[in-house]
Protein backbone atom coordinates (compact mmCIF):
# COMPACT_ATOMS: atom_id res chain seq x y z
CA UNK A 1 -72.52 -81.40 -10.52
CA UNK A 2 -71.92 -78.19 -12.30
CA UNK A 3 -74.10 -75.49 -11.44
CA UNK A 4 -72.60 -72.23 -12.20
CA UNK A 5 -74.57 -68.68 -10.98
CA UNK A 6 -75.01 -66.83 -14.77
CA UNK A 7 -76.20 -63.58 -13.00
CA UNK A 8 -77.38 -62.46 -9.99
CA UNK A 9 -78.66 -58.82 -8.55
CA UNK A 10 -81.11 -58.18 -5.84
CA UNK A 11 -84.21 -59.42 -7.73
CA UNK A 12 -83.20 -62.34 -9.14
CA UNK A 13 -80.09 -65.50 -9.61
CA UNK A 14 -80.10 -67.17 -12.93
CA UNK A 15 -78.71 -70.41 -12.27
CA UNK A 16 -77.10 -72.96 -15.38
CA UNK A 17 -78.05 -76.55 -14.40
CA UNK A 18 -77.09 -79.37 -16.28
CA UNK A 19 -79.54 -81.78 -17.32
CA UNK A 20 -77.77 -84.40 -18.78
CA UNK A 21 -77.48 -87.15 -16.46
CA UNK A 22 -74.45 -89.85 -16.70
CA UNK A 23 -76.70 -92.84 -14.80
CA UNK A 24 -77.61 -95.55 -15.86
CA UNK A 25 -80.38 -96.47 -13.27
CA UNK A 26 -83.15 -93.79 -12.54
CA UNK A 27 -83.43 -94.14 -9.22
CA UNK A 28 -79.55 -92.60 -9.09
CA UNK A 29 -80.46 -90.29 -11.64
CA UNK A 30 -83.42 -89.10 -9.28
CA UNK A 31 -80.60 -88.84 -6.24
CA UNK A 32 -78.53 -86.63 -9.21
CA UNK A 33 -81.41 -84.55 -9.45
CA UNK A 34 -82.33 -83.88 -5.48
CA UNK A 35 -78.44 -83.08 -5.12
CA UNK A 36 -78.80 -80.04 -7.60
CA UNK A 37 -81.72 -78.93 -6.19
CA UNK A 38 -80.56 -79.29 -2.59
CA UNK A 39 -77.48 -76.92 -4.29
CA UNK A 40 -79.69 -74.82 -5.60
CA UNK A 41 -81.37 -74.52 -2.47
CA UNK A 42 -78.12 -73.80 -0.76
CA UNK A 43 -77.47 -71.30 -3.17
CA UNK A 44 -81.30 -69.17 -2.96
CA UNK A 45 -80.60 -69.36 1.20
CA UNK A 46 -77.32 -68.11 1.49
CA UNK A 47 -78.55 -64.95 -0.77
CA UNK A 48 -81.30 -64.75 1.45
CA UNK A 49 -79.63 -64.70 4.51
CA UNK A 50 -76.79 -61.82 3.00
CA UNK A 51 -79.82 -59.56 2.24
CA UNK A 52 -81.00 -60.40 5.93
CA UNK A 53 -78.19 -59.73 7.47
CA UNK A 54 -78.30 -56.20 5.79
CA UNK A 55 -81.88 -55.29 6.84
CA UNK A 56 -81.81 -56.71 10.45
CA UNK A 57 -79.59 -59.02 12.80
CA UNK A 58 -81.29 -61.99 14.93
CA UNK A 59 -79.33 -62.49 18.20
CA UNK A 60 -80.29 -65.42 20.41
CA UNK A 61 -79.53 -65.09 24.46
CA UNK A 62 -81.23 -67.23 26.83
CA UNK A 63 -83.43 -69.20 24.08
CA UNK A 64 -85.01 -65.82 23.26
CA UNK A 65 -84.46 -64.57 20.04
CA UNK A 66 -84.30 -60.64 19.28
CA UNK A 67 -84.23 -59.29 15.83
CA UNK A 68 -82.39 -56.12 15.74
CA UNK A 69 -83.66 -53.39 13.71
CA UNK A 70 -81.39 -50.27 13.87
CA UNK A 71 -81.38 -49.32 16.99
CA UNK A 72 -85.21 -50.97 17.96
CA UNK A 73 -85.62 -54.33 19.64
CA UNK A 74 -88.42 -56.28 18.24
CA UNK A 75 -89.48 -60.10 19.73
């Protein structure tokens, strides 16, 4: 499975994903196609989380979560 990131800022990810599948049965052809968009999925929530991790930090203690905010705590 090649997918390959073309471009990617903070708007958007252009992502190449081949189409051309080597099965011969569709039903492994359809298990090609939920890899790549499990990847792709992979790919859209790591970005996700980075630009979280910029704007705010979630810390868990006690099976409470707290997102920080600068300096604010917010529940």
């Amino acid at each position: 499975m090649d997918l390959k990131i073309i471009e990617q800022n903070d708007d958007y990810i252009t992502i190449r994903i081949p189409t051309k599948s080597k099965k011969e049965k569709f039903i492994e052809t359809e298990e090609e196609i939920a890899q790549k968009v499990n990847a792709v999925g992979k790919i859209l929530t790591k970005d996700a989380l980075k630009k979280l991790d910029e704007v705010e930090k979630i810390v868990k203690k006690d099976k409470e979560e707290l997102v920080l905010k600068g300096e604010k705590k917010v529940l």
